[in-house]
C-alpha atoms as a PDB file:
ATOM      1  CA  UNK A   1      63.599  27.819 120.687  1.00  0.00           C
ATOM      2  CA  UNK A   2      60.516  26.366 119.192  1.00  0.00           C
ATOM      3  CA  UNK A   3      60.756  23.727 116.908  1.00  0.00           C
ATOM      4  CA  UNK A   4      57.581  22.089 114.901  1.00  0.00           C
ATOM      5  CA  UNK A   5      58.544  18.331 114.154  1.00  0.00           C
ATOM      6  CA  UNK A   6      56.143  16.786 111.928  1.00  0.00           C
ATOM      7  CA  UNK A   7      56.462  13.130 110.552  1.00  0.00           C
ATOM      8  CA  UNK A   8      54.644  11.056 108.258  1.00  0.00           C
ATOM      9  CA  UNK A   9      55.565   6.943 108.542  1.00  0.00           C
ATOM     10  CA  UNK A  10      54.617   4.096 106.334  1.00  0.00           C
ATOM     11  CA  UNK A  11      52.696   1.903 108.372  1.00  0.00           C
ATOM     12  CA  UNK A  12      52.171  -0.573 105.519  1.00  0.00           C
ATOM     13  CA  UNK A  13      54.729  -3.064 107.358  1.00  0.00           C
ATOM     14  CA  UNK A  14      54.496  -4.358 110.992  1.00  0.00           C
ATOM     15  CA  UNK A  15      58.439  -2.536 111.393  1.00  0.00           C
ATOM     16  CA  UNK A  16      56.449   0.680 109.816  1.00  0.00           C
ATOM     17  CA  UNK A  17      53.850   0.630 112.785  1.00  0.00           C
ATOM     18  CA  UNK A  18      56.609   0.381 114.847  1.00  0.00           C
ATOM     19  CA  UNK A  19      58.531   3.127 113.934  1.00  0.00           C
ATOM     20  CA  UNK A  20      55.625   5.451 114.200  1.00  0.00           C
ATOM     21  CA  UNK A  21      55.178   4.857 117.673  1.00  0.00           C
ATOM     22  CA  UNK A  22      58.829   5.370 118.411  1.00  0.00           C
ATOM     23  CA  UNK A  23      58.954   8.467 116.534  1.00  0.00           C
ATOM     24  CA  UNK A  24      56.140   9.497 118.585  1.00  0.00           C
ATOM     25  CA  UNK A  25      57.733   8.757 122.030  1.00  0.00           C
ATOM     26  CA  UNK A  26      60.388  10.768 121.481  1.00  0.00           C
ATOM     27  CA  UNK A  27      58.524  13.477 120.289  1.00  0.00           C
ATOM     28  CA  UNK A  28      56.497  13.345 123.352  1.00  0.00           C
ATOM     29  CA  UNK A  29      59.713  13.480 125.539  1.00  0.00           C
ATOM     30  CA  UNK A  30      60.426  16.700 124.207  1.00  0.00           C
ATOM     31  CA  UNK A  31      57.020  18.655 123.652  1.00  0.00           C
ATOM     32  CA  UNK A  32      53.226  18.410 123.346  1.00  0.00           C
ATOM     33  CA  UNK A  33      51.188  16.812 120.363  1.00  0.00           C
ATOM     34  CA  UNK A  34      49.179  19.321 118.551  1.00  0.00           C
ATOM     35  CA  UNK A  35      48.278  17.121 115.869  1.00  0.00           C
ATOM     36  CA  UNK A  36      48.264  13.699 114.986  1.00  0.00           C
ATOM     37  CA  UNK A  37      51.847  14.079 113.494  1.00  0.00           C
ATOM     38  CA  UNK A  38      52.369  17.437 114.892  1.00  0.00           C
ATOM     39  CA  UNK A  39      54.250  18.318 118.316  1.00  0.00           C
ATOM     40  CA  UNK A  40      55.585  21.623 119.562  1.00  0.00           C
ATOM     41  CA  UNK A  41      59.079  21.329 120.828  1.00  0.00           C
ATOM     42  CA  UNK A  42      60.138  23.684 122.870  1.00  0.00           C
ATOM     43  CA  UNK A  43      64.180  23.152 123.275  1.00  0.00           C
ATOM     44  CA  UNK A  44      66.850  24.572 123.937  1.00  0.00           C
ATOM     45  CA  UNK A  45      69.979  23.702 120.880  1.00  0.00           C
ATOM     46  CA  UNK A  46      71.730  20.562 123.293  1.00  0.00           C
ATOM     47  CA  UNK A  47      68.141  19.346 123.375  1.00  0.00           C
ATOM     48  CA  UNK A  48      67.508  20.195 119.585  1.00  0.00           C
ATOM     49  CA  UNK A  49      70.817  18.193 118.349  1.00  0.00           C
ATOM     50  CA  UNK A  50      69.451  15.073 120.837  1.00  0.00           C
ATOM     51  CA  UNK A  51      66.260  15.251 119.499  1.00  0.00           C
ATOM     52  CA  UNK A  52      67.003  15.573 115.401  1.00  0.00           C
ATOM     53  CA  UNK A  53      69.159  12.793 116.524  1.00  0.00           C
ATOM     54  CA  UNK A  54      66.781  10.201 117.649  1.00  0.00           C
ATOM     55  CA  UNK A  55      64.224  10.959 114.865  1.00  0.00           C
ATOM     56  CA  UNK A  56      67.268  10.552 112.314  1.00  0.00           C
ATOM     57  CA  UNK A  57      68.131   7.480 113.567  1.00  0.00           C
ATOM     58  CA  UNK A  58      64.661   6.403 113.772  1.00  0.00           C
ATOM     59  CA  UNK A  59      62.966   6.769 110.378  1.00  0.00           C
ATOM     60  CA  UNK A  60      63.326   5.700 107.406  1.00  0.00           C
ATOM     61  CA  UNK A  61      64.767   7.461 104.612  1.00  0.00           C
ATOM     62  CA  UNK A  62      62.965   5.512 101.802  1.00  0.00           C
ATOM     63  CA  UNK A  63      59.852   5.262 103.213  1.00  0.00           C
ATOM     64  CA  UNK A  64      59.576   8.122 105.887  1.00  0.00           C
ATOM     65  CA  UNK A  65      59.351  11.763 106.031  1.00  0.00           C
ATOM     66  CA  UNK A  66      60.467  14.344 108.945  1.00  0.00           C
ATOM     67  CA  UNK A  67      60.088  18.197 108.715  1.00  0.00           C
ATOM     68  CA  UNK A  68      61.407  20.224 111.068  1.00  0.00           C
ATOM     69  CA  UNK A  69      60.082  23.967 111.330  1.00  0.00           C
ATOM     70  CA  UNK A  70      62.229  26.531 113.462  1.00  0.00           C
ATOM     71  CA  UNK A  71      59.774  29.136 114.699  1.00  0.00           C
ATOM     72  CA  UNK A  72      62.401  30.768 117.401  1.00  0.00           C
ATOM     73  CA  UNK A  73      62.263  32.413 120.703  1.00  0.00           C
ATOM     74  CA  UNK A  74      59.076  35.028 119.716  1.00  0.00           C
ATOM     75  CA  UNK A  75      57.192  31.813 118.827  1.00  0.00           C
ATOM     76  CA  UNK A  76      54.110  32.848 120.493  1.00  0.00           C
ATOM     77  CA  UNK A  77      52.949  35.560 117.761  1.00  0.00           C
ATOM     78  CA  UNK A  78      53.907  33.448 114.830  1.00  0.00           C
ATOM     79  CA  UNK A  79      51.245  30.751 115.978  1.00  0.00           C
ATOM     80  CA  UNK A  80      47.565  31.364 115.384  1.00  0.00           C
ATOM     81  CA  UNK A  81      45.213  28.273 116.305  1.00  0.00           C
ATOM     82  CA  UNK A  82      41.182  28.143 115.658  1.00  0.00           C
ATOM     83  CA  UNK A  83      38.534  25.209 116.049  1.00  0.00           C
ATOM     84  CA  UNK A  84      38.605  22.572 118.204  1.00  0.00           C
ATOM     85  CA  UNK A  85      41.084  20.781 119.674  1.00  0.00           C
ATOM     86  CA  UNK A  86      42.744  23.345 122.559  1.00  0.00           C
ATOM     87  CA  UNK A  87      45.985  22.567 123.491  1.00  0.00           C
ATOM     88  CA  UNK A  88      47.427  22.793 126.286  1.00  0.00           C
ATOM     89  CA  UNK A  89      50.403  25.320 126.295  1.00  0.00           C
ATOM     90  CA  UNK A  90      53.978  24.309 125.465  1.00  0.00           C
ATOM     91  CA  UNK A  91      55.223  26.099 128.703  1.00  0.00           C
ATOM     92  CA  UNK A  92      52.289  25.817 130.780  1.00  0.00           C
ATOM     93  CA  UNK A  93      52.504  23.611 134.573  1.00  0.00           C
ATOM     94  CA  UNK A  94      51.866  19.987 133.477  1.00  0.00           C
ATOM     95  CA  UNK A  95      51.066  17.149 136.363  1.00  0.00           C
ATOM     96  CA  UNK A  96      52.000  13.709 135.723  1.00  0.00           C
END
């Protein structure tokens, strides 16, 4: 399933800074960036429940927002994307 996790971390506080590039880590482990706060996760639900879990555990409740976004297995005519920035597909052949 695709999942859209999208964040937004006070930085105001050296722990804040770090936070934000934890959250971002573990985003990347499980999909690509497609915004600055904005990855495409492509999962399947043992992945999902690891990955909600690390973000949970992560953030901060007080300071931090998460929003998940559950756009399913048909994924690929639910998103539309124009201007610049292309990005490379979620399920495309990626070298390391």
């Amino acid at each position: 399933m695709m999942v859209l996790v999208s964040y937004d971390v006070s930085t105001k506080t050296p722990s804040g800074v770090t936070r934000l590039r934890k959250i971002s880590e573990v985003c990347l482990d499980y999909g690509l960036r497609v915004q600055n706060s904005v990855y495409e996760c492509n999962v399947d639900p043992a992945q999902w429940e690891m990955l909600k879990a690390e973000l949970l555990k992560l953030y901060n409740a007080e300071e931090d927002s998460l929003r998940f976004y559950f756009l399913g297995s048909n994924w690929q005519r639910r998103v539309e994307h124009y201007g610049t920035g292309e990005i490379q597909g979620v399920e495309d052949t990626m070298i390391v």
